[in-house]
PDB file of N, CA and C in Angstrom:
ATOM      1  N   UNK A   1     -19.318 -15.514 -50.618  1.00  0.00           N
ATOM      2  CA  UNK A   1     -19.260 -15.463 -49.175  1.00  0.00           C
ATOM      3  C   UNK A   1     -17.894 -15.950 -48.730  1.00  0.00           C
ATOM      4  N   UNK A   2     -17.913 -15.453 -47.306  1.00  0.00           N
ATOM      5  CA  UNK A   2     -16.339 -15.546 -47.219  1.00  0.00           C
ATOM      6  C   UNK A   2     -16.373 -17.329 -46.600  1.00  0.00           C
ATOM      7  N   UNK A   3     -14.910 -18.079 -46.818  1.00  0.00           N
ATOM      8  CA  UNK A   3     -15.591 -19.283 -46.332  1.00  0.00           C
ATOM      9  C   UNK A   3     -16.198 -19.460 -44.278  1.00  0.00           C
ATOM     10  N   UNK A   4     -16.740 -20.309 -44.002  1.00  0.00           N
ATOM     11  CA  UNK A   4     -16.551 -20.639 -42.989  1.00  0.00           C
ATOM     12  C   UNK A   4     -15.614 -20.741 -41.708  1.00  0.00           C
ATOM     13  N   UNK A   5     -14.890 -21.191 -42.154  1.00  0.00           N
ATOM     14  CA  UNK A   5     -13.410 -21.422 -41.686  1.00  0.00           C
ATOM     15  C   UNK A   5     -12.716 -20.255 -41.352  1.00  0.00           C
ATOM     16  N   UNK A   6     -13.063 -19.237 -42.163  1.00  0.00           N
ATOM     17  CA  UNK A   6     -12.050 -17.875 -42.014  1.00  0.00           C
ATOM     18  C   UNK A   6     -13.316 -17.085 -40.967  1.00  0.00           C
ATOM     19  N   UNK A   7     -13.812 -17.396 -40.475  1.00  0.00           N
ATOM     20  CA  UNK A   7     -14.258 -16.599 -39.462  1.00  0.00           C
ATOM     21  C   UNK A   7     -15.804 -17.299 -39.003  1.00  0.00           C
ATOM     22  N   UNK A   8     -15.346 -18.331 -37.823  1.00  0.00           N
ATOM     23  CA  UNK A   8     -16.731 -18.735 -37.674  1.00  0.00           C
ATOM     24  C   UNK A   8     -17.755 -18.148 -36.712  1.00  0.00           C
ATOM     25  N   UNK A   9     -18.132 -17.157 -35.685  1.00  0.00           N
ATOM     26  CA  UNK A   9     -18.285 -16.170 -35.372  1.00  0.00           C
ATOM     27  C   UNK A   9     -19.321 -15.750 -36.307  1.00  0.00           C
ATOM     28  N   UNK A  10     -18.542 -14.943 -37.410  1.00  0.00           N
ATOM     29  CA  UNK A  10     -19.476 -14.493 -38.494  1.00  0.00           C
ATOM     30  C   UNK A  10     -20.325 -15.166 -38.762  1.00  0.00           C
ATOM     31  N   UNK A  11     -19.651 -16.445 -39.191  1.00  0.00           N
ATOM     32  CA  UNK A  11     -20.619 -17.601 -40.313  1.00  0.00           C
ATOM     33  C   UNK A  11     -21.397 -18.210 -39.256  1.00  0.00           C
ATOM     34  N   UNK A  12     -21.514 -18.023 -38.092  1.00  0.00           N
ATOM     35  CA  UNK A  12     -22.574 -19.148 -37.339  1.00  0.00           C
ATOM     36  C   UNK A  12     -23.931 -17.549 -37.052  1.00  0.00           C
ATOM     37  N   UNK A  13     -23.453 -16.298 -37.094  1.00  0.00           N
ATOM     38  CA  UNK A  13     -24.407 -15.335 -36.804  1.00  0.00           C
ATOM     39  C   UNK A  13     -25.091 -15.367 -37.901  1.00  0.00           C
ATOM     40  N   UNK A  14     -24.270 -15.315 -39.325  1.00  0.00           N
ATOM     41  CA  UNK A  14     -25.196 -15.094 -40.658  1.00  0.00           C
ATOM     42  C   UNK A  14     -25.987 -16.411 -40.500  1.00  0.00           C
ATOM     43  N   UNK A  15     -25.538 -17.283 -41.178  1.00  0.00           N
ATOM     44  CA  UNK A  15     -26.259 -18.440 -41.249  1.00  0.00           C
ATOM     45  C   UNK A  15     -27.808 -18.701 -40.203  1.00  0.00           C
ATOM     46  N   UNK A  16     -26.955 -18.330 -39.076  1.00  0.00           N
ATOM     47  CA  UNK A  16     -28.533 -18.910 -37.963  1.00  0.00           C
ATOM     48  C   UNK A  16     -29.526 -17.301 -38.590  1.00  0.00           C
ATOM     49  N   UNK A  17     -29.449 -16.197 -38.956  1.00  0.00           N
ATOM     50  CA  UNK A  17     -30.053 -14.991 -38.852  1.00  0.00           C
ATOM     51  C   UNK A  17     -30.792 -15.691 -40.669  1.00  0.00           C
ATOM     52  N   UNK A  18     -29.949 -16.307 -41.537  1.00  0.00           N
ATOM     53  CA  UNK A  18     -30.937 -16.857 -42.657  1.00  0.00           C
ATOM     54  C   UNK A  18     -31.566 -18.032 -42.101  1.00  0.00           C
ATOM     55  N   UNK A  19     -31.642 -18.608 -41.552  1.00  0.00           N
ATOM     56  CA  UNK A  19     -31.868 -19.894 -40.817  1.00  0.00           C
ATOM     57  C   UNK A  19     -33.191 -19.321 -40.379  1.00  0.00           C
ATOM     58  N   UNK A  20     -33.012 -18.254 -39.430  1.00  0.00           N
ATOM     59  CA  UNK A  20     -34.361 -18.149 -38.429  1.00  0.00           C
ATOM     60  C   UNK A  20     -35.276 -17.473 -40.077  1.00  0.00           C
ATOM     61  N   UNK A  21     -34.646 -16.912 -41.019  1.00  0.00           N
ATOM     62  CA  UNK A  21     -35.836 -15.904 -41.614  1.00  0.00           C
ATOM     63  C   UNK A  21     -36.193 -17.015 -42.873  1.00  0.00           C
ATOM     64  N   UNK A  22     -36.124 -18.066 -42.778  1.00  0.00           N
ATOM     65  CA  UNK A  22     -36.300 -19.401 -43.784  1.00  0.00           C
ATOM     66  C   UNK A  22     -35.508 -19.246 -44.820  1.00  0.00           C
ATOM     67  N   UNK A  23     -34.303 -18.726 -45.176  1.00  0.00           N
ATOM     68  CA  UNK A  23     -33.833 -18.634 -45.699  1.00  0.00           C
ATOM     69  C   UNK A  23     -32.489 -19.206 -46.447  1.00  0.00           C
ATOM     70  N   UNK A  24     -32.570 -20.102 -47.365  1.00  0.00           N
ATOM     71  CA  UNK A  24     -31.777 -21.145 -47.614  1.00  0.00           C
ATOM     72  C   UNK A  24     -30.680 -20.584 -49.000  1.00  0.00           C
ATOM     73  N   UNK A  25     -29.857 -19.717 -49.315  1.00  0.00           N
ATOM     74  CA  UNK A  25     -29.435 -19.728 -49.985  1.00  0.00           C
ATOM     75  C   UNK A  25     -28.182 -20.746 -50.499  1.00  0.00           C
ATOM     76  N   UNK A  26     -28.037 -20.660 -52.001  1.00  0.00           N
ATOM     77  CA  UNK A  26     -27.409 -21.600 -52.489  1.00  0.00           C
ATOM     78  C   UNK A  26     -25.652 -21.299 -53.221  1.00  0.00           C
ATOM     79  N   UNK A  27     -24.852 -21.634 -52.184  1.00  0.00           N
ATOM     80  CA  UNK A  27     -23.706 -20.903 -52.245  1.00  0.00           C
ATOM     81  C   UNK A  27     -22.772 -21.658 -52.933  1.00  0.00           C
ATOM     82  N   UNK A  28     -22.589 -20.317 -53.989  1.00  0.00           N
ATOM     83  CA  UNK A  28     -21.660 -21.281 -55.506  1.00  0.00           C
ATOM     84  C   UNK A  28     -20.617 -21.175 -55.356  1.00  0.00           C
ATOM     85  N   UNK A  29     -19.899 -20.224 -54.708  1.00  0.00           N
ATOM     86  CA  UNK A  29     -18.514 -19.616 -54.224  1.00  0.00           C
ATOM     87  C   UNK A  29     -18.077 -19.407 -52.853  1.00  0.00           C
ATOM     88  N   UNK A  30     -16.786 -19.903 -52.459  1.00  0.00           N
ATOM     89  CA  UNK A  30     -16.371 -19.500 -50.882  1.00  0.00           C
ATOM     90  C   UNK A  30     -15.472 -18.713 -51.523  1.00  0.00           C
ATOM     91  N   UNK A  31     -15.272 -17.287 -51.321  1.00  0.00           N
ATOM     92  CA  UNK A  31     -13.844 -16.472 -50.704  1.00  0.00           C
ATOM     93  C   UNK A  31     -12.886 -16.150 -49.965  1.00  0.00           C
ATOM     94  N   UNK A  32     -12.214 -15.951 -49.899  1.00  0.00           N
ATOM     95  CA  UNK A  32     -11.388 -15.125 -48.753  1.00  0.00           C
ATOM     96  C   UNK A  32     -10.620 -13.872 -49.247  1.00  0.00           C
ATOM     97  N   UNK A  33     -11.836 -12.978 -49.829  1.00  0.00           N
ATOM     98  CA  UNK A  33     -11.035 -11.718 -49.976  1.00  0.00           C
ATOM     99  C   UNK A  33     -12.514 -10.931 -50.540  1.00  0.00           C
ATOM    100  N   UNK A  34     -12.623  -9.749 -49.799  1.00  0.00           N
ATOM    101  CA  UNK A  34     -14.078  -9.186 -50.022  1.00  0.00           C
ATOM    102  C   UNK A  34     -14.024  -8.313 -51.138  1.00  0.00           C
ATOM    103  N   UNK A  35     -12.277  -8.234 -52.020  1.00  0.00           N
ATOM    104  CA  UNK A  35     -11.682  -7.269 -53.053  1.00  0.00           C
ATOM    105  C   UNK A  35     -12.965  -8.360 -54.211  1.00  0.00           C
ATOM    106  N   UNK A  36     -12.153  -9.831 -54.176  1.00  0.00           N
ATOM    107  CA  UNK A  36     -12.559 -10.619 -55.076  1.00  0.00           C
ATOM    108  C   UNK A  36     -14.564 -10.732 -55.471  1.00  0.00           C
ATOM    109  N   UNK A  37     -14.624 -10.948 -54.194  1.00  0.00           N
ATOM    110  CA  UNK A  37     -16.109 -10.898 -53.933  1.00  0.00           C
ATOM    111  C   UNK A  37     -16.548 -10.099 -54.680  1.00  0.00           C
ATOM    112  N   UNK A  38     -16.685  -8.372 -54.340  1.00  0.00           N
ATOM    113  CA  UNK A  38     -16.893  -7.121 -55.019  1.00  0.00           C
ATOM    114  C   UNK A  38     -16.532  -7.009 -56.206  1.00  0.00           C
ATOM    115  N   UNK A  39     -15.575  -8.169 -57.138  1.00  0.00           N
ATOM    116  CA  UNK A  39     -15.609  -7.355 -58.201  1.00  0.00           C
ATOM    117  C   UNK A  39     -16.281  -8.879 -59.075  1.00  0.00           C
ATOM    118  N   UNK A  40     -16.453  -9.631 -58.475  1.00  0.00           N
ATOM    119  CA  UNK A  40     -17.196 -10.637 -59.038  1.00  0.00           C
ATOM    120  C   UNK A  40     -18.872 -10.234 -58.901  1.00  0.00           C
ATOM    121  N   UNK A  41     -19.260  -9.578 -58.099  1.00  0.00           N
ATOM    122  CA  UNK A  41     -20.491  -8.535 -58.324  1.00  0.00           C
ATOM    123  C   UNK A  41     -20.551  -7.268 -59.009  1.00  0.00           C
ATOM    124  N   UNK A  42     -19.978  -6.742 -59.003  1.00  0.00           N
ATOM    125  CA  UNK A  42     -19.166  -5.821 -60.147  1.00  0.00           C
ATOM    126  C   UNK A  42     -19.771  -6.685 -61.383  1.00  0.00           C
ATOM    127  N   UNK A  43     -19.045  -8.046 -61.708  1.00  0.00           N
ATOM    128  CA  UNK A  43     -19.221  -8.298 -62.987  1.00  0.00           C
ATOM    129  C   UNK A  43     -20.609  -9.283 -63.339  1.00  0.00           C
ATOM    130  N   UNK A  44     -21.600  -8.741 -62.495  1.00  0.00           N
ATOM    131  CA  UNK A  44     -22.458  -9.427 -62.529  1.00  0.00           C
ATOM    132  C   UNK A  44     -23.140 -10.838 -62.208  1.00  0.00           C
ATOM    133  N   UNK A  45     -22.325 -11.646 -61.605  1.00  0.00           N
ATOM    134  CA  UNK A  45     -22.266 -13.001 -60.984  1.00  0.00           C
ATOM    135  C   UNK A  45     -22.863 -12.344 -59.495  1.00  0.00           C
ATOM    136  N   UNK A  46     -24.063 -12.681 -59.212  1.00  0.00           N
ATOM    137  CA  UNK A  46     -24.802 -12.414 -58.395  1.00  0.00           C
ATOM    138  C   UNK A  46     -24.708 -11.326 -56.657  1.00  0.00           C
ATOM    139  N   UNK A  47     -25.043 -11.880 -56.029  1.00  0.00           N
ATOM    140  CA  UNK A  47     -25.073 -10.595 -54.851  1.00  0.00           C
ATOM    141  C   UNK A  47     -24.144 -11.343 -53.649  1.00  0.00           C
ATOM    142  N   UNK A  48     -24.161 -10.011 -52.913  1.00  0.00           N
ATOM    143  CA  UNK A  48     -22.929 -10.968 -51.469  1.00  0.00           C
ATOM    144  C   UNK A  48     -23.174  -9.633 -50.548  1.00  0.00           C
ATOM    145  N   UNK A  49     -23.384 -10.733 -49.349  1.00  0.00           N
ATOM    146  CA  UNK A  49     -22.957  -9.914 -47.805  1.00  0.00           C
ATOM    147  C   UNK A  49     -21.441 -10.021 -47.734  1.00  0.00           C
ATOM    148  N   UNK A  50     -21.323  -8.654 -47.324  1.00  0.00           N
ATOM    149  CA  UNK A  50     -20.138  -8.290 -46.913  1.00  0.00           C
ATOM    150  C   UNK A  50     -20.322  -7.299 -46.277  1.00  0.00           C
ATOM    151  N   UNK A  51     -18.709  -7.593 -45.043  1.00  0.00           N
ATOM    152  CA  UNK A  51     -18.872  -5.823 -44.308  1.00  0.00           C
ATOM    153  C   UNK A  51     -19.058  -4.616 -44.534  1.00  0.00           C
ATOM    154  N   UNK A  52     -19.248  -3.987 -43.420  1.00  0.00           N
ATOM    155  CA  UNK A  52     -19.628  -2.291 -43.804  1.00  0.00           C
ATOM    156  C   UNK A  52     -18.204  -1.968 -44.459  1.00  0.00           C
ATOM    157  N   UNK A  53     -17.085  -2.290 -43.819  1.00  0.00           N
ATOM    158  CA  UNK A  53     -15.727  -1.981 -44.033  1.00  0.00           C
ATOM    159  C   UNK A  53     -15.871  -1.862 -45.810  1.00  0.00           C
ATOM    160  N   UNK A  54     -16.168  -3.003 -46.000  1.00  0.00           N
ATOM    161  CA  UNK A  54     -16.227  -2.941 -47.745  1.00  0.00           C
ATOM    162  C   UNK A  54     -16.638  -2.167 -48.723  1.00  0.00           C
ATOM    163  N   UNK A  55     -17.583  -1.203 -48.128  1.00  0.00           N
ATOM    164  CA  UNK A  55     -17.884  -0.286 -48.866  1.00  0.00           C
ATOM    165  C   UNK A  55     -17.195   0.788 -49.534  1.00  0.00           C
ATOM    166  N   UNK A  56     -16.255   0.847 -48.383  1.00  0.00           N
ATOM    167  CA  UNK A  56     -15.283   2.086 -48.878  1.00  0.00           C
ATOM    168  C   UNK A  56     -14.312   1.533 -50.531  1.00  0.00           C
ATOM    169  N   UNK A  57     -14.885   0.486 -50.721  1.00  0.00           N
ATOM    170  CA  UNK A  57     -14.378  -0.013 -52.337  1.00  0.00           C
ATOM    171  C   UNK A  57     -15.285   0.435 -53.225  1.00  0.00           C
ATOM    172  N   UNK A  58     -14.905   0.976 -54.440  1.00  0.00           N
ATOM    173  CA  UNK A  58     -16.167   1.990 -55.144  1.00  0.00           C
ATOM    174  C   UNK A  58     -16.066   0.720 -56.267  1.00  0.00           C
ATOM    175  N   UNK A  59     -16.648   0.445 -56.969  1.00  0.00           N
ATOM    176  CA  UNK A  59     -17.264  -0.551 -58.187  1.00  0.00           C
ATOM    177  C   UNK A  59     -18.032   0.196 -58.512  1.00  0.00           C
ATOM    178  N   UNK A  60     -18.173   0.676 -60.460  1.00  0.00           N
ATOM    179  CA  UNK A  60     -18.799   1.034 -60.925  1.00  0.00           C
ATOM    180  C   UNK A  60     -20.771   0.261 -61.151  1.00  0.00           C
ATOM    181  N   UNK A  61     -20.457  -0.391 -60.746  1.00  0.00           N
ATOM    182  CA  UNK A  61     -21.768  -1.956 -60.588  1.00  0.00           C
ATOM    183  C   UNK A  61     -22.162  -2.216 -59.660  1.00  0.00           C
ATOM    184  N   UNK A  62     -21.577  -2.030 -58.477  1.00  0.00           N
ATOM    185  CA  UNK A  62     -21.969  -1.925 -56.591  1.00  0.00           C
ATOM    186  C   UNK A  62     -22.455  -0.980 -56.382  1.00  0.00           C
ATOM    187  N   UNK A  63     -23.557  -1.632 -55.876  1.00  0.00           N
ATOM    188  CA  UNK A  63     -24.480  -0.874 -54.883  1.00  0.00           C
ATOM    189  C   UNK A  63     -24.393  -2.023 -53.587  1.00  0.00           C
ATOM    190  N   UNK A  64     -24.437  -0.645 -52.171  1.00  0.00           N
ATOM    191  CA  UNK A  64     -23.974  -1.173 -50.743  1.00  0.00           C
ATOM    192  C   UNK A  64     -25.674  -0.783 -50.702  1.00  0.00           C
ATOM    193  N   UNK A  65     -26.059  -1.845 -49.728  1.00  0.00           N
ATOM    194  CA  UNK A  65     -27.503  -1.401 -48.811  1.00  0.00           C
ATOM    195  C   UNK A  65     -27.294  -2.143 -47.717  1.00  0.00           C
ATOM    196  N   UNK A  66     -27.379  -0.837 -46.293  1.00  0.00           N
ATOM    197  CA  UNK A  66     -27.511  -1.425 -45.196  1.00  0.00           C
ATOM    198  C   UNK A  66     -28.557  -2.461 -44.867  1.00  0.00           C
ATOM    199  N   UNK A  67     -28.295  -3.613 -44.394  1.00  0.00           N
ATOM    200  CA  UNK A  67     -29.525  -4.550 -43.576  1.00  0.00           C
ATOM    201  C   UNK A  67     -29.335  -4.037 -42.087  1.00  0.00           C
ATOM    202  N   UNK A  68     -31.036  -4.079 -41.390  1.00  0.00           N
ATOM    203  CA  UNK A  68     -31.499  -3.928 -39.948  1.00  0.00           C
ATOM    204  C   UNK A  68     -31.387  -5.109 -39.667  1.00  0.00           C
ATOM    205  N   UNK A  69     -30.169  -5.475 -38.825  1.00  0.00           N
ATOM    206  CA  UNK A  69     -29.955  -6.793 -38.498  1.00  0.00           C
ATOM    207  C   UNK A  69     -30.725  -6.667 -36.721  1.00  0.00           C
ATOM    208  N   UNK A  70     -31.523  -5.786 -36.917  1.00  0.00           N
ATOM    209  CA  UNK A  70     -32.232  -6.129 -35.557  1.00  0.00           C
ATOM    210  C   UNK A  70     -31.603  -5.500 -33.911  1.00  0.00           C
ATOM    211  N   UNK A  71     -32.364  -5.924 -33.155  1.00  0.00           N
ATOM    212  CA  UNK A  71     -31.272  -5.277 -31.567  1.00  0.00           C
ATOM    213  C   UNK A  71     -30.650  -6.606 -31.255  1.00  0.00           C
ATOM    214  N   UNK A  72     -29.170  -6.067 -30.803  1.00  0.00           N
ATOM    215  CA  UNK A  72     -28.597  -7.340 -30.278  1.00  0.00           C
ATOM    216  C   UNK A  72     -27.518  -8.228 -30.933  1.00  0.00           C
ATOM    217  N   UNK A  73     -27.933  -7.589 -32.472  1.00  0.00           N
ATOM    218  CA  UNK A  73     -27.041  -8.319 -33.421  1.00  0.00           C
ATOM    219  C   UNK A  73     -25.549  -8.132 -32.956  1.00  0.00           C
ATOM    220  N   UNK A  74     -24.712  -8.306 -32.895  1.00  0.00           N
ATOM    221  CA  UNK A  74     -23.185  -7.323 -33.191  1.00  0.00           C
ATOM    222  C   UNK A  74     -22.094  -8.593 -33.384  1.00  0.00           C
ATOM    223  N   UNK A  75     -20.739  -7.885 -33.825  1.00  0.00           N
ATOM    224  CA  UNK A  75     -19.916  -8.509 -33.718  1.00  0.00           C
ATOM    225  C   UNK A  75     -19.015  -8.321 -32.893  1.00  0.00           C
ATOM    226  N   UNK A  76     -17.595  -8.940 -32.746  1.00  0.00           N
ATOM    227  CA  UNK A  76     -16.960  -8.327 -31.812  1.00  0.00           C
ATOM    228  C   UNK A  76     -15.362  -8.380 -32.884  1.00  0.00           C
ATOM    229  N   UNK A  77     -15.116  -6.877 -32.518  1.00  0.00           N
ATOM    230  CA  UNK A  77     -13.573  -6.519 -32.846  1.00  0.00           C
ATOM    231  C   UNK A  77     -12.365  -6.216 -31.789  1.00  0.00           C
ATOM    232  N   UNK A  78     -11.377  -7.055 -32.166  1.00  0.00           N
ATOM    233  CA  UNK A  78     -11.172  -6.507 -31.257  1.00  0.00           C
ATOM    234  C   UNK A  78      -9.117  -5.714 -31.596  1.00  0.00           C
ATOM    235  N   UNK A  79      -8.358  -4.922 -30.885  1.00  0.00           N
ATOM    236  CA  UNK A  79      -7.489  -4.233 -31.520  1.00  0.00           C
ATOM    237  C   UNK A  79      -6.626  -4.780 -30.125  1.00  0.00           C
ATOM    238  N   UNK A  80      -5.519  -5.273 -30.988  1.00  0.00           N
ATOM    239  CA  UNK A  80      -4.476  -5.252 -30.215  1.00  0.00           C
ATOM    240  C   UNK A  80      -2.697  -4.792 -30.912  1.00  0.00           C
ATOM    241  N   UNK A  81      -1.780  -5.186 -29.834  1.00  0.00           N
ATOM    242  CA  UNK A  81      -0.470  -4.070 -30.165  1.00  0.00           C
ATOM    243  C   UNK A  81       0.590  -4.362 -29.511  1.00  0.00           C
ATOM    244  N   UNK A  82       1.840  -4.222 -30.132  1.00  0.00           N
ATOM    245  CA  UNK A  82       3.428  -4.633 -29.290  1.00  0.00           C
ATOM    246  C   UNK A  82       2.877  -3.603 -27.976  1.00  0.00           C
ATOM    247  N   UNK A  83       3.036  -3.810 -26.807  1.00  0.00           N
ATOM    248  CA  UNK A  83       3.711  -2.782 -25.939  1.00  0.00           C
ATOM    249  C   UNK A  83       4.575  -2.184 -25.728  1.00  0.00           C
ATOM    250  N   UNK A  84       5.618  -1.767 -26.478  1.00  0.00           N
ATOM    251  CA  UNK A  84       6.672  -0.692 -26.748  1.00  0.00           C
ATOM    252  C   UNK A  84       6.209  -0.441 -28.153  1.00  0.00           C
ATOM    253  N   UNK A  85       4.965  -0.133 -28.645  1.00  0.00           N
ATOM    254  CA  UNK A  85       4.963   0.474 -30.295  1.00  0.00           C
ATOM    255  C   UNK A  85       5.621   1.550 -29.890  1.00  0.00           C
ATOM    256  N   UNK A  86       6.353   2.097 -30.318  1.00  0.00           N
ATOM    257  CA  UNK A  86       6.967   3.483 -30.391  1.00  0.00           C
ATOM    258  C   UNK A  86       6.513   4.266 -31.971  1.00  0.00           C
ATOM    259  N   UNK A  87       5.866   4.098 -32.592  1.00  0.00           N
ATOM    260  CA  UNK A  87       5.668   4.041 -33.915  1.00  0.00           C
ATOM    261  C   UNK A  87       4.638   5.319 -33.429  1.00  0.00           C
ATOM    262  N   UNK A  88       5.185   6.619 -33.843  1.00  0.00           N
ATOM    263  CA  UNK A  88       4.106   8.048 -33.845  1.00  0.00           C
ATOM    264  C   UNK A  88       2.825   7.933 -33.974  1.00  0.00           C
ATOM    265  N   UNK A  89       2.633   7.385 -35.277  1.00  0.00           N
ATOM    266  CA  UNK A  89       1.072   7.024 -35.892  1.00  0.00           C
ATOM    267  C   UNK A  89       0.239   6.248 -34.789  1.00  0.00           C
ATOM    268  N   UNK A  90       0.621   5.736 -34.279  1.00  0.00           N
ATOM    269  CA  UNK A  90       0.508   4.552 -33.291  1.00  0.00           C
ATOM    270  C   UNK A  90      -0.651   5.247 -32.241  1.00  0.00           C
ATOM    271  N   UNK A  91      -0.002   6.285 -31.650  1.00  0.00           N
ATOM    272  CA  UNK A  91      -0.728   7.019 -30.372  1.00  0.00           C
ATOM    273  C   UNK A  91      -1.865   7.631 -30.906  1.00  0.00           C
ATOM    274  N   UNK A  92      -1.227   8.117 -32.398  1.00  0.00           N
ATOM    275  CA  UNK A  92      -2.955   9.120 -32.772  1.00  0.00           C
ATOM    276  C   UNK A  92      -4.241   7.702 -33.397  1.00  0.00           C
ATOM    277  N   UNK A  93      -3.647   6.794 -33.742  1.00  0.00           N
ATOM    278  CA  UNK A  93      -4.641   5.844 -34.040  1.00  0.00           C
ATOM    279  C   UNK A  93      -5.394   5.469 -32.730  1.00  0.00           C
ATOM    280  N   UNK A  94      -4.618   5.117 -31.919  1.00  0.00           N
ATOM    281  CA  UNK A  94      -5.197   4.576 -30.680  1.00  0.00           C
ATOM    282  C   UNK A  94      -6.179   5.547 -29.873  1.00  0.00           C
ATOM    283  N   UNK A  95      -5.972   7.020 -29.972  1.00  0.00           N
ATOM    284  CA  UNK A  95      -7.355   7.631 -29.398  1.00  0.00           C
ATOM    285  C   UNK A  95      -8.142   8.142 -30.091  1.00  0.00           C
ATOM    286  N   UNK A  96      -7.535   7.980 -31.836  1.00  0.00           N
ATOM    287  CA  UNK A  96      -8.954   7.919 -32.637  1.00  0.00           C
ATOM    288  C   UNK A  96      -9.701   7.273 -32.032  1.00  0.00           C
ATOM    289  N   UNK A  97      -9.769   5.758 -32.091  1.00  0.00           N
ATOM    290  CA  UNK A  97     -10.197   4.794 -31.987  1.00  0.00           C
ATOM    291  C   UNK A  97     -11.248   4.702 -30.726  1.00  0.00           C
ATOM    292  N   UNK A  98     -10.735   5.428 -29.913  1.00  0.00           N
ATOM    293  CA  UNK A  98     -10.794   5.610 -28.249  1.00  0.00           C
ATOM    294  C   UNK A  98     -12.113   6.328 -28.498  1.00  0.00           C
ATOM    295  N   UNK A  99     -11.856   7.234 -29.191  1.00  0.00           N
ATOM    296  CA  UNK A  99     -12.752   8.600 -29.062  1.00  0.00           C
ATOM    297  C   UNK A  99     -14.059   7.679 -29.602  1.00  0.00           C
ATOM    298  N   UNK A 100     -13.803   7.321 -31.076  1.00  0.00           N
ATOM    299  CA  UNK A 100     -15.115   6.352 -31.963  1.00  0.00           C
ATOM    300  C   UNK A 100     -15.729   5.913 -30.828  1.00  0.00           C
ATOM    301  N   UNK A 101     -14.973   4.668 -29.869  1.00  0.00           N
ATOM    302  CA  UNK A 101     -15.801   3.985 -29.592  1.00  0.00           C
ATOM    303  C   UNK A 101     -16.604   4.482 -27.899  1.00  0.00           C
ATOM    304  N   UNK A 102     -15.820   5.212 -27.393  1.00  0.00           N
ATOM    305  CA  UNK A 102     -16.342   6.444 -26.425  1.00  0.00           C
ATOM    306  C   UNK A 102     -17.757   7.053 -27.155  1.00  0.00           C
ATOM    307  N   UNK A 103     -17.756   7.897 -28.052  1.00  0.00           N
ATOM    308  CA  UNK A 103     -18.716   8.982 -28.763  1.00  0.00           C
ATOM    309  C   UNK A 103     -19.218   8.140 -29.589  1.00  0.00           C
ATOM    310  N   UNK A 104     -19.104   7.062 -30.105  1.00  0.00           N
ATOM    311  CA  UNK A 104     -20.153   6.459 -31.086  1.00  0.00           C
ATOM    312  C   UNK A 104     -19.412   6.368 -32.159  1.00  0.00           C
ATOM    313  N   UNK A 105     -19.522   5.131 -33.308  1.00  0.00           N
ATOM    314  CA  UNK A 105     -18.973   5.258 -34.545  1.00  0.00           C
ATOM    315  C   UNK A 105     -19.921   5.909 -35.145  1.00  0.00           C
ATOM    316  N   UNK A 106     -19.814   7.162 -36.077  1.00  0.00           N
ATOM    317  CA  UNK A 106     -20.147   8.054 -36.834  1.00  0.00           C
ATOM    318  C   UNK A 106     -20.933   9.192 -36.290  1.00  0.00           C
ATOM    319  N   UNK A 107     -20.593   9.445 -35.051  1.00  0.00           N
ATOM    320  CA  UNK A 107     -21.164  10.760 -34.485  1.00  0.00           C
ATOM    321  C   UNK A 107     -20.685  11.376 -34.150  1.00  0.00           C
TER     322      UNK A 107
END
């Protein structure tokens, strides 16, 4: 798990969501890198929440399964930027992005 510290936000949603379901796990490792995480499950040293983002890492030994974290759950992202990016890529990222969160991520 990633530590505390690097994102408390996260760690106060997970925690209270094992909290409410009695759920006490016993955490042998803090990370800060979901590469490390994944391949330390990869090598068989037990299981880990991690983001959806993470999936797009293939491990021959990973398997991703969505959890129904329920209504209400969410996190918050958020995107920010120089105001003179002049950087091309720049404009088409930004109404990707636009469009996703307009139309839905993955629809």
């Amino acid at each position: 798990m990633h530590p505390p510290a690097a994102s408390p936000p996260f760690n106060e949603l997970l925690t209270g969501m094992l909290r409410s379901a009695r759920v006490a796990p016993e955490y042998v490792q803090w990370l800060g890198s979901s590469l490390t995480i994944l391949a330390l499950v990869n090598a068989g040293m037990g299981l880990a929440l991690v983001p959806r983002c993470a999936s797009s890492v293939v491990f021959k030994n990973v398997v991703f399964r969505d959890i129904d974290l329920g209504e209400g759950v969410q996190s918050e992202l958020h995107l920010i930027w120089r105001e003179n990016n002049d950087n091309p890529a720049f404009a088409m990222l930004l109404e990707a992005i636009r469009t996703a969160v307009t139309e839905g991520w993955g629809a």
